[in-house]
Every structure is written in C-alpha cells, then in structure tokens.
C-alpha atoms as a PDB file:
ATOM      1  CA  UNK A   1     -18.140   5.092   8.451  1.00  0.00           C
ATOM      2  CA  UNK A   2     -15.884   2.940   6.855  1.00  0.00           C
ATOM      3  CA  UNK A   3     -12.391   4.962   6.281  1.00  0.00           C
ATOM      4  CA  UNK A   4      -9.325   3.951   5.095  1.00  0.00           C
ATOM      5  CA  UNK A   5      -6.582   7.377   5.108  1.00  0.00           C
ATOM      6  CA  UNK A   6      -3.501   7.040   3.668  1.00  0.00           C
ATOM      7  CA  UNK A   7      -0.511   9.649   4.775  1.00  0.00           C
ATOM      8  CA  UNK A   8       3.358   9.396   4.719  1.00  0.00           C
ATOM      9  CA  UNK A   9       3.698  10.695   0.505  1.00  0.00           C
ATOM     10  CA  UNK A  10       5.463  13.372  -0.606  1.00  0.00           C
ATOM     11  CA  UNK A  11       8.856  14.818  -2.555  1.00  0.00           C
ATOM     12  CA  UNK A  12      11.993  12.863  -2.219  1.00  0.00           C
ATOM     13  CA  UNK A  13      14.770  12.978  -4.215  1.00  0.00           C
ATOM     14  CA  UNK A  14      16.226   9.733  -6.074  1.00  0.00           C
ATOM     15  CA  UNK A  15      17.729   7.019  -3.468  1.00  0.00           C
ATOM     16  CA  UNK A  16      15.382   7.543  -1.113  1.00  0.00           C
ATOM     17  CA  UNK A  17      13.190   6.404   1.475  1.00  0.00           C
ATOM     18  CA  UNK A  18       9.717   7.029   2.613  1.00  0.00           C
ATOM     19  CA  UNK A  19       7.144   5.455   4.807  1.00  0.00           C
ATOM     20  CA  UNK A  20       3.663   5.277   4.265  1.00  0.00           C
ATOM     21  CA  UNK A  21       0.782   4.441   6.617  1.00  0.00           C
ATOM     22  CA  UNK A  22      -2.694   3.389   6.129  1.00  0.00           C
ATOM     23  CA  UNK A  23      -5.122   4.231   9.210  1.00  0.00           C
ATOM     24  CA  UNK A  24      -8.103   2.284   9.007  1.00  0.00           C
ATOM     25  CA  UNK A  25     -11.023   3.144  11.172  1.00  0.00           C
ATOM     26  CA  UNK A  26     -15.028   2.110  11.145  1.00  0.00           C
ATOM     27  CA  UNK A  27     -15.025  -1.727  11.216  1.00  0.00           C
ATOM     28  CA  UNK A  28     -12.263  -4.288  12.217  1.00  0.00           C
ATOM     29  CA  UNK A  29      -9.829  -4.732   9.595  1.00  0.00           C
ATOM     30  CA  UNK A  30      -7.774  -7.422  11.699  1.00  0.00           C
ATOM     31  CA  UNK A  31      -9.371 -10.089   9.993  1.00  0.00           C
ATOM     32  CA  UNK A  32      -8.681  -8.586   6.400  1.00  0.00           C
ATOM     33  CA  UNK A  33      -5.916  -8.920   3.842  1.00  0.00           C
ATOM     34  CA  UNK A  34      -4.647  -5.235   3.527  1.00  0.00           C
ATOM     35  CA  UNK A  35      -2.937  -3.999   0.206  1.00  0.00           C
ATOM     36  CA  UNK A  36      -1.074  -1.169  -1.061  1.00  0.00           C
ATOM     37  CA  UNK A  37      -1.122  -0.297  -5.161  1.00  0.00           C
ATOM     38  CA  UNK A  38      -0.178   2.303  -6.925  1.00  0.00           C
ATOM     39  CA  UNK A  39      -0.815   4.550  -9.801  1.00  0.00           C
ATOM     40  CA  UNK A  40       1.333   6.433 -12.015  1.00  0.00           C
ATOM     41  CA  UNK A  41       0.569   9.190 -14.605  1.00  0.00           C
ATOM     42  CA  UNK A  42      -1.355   7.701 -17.662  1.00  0.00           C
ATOM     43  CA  UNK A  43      -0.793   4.182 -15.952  1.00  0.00           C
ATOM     44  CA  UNK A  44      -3.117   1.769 -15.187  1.00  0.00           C
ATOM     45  CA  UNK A  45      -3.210   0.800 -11.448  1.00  0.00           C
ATOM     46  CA  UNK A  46      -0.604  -2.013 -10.275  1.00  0.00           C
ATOM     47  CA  UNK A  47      -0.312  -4.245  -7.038  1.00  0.00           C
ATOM     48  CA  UNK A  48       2.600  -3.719  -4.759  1.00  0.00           C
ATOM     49  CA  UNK A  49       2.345  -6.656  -2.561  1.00  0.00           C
ATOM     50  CA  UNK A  50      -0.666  -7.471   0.603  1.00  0.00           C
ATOM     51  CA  UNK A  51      -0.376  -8.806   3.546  1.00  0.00           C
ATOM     52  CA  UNK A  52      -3.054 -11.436   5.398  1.00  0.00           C
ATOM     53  CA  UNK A  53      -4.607 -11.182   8.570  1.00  0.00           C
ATOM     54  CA  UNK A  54      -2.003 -14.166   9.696  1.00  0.00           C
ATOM     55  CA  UNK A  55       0.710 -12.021   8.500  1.00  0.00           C
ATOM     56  CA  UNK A  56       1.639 -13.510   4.828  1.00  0.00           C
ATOM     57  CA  UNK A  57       2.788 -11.062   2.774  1.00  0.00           C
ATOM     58  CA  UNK A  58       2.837 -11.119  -0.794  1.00  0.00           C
ATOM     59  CA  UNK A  59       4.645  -8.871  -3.800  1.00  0.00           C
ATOM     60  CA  UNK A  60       4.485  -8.109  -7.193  1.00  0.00           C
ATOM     61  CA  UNK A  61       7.857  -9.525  -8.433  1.00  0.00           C
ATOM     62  CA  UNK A  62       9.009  -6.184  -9.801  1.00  0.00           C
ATOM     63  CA  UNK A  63       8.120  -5.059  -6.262  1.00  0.00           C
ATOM     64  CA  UNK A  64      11.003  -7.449  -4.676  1.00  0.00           C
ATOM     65  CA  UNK A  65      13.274  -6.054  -2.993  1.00  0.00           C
ATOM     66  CA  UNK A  66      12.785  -2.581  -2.130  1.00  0.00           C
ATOM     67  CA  UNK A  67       9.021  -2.579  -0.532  1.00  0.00           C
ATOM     68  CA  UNK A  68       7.937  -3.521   2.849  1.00  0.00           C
ATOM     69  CA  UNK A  69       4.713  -4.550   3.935  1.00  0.00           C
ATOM     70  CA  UNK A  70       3.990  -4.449   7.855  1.00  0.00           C
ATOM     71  CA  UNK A  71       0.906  -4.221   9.876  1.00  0.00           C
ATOM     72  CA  UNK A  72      -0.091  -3.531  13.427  1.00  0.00           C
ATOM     73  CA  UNK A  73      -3.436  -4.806  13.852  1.00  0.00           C
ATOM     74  CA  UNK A  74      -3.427  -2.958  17.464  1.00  0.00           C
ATOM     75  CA  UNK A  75      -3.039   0.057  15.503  1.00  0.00           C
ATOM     76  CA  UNK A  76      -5.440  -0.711  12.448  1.00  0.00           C
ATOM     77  CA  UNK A  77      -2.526   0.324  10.529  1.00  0.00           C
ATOM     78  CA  UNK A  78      -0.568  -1.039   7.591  1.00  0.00           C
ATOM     79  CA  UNK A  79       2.438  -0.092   6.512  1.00  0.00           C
ATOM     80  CA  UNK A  80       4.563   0.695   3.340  1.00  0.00           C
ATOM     81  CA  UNK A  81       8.269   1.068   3.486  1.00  0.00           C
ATOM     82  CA  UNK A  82       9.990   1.811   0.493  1.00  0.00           C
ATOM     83  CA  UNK A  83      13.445   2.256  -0.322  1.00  0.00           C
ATOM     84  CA  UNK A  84      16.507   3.027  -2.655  1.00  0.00           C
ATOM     85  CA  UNK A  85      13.114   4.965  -4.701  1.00  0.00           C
ATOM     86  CA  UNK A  86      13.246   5.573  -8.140  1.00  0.00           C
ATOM     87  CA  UNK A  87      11.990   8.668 -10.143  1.00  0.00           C
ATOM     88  CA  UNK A  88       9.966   5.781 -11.836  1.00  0.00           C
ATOM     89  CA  UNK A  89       8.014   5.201  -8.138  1.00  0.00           C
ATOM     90  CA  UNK A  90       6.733   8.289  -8.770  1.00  0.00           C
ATOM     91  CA  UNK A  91       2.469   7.924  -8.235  1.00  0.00           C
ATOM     92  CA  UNK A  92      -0.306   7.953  -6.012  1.00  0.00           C
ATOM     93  CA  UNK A  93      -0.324   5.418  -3.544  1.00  0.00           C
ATOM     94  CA  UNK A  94      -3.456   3.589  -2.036  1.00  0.00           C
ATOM     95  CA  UNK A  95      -4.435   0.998   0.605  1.00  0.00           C
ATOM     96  CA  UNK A  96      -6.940  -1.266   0.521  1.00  0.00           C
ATOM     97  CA  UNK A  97      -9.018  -3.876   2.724  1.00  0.00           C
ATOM     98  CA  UNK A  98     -10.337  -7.030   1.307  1.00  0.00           C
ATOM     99  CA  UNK A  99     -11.961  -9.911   3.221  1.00  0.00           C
ATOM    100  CA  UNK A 100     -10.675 -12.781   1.245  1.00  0.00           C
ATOM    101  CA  UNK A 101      -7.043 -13.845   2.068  1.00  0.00           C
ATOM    102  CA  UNK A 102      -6.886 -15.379  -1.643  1.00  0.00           C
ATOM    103  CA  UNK A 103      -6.598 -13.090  -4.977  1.00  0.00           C
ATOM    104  CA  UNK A 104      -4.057 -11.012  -3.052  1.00  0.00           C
ATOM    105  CA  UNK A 105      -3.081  -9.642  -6.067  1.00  0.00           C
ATOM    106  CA  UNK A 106      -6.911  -8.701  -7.765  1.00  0.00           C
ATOM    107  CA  UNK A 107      -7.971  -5.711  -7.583  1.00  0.00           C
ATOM    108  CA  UNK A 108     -11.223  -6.651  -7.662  1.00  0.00           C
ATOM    109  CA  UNK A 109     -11.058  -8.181  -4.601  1.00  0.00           C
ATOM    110  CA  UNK A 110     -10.689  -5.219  -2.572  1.00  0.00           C
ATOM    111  CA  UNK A 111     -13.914  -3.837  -1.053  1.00  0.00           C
ATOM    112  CA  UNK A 112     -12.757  -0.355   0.469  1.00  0.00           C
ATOM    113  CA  UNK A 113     -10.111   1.756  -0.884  1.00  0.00           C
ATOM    114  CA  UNK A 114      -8.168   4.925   0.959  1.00  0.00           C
ATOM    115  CA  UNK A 115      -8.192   8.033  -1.105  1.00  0.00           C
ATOM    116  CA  UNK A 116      -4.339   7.677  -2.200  1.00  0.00           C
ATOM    117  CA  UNK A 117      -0.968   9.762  -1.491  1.00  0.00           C
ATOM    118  CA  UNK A 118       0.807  11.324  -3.630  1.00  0.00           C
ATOM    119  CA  UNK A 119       4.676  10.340  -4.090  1.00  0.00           C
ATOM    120  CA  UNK A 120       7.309  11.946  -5.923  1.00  0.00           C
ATOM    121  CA  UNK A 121      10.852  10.922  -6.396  1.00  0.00           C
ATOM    122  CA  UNK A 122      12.913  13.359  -8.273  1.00  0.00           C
ATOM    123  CA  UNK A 123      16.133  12.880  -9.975  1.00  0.00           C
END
C-alpha cells in the first residue's frame, strides 16, 4: 500500500521554526519529484516548492526565502523546513509524489497525496 505520512505540524508561536517530514513507504519514490503544498482555512490549495529525483528544487516565489526543501532518498523522506513563520503560515500541510519531473508546480500532476499536518503559528 502506497502511503505517504506527513508528521512534524503543530503550535508555534510567531518567529518560529518547524520541521516537517514526509515518510513515504509502498513503492520507490527515489525516482519521483516530491512536493509539499499547503492549505489554509477557506483557501484554495497552493504549491510551496518540489524537489526532483536529481535534487532540483523549485518554489513558489512567495515561498522564497523562508522554506526548505530536502530529501533523503535512503530514508524515503522529504523534508520541509520552515522558518521566521508567520501567523499567515497557518494550514494543513501535505506531501506529494509525482512521476514527472516537469509541472513541478501542478497539482494535477501529483499521483499520491499524504493525509496533511496541521500547522499553527500564533501571534
């Protein structure tokens, strides 16, 4: 079974940091571009940035800056650091695998998604 299981969410207060991983178990995801979106309350859902198998990483522009992308392919695990967070961060977070290494940025193109985490920055 296919499973992608995000973890790392939770409360933090304004200025910030938190780490999130994605675990991804039941095929090999070392070929496939992984990507982390988000989605806040009465939001539609928005990229954050992917990263290839060959280790490009991409970002959404407003993402610049304060979001890091890492994987460890050993692991089957991506990563998402974020810093300096904003009450505005506030959302549910989610990973996803897609076998193209093109459309990054489409959400389309993502075939397996993890169930989210929940973060909350307070001010």
């Amino acid at each position: 079974q296919v499973q992608l299981v995000e973890s790392g969410g939770g409360l933090v207060q304004a200025g910030g940091s938190l780490r999130l991983s994605c675990a991804a178990s039941g095929r090999d995801f070392s070929r496939d571009t992984m990507g982390w979106f988000r989605q806040a309350p009465g939001k539609e859902r928005e990229f954050i940035g992917g990263v290839t198998w060959s280790g490009l990483i991409y970002y959404a522009d407003s993402m610049k800056g304060r979001f890091t992308i890492s994987r460890d392919n050993a692991k089957n695990t991506v990563y998402l650091q974020m810093n300096s967070l904003k009450p505005e961060d506030t959302a549910v977070y989610y990973c996803a695998a897609s076998y193209r290494n093109y459309d990054v940025a489409r959400e389309s193109a993502y075939a397996y998604w993890g169930q989210g985490t929940q973060v909350t920055v307070s001010s």
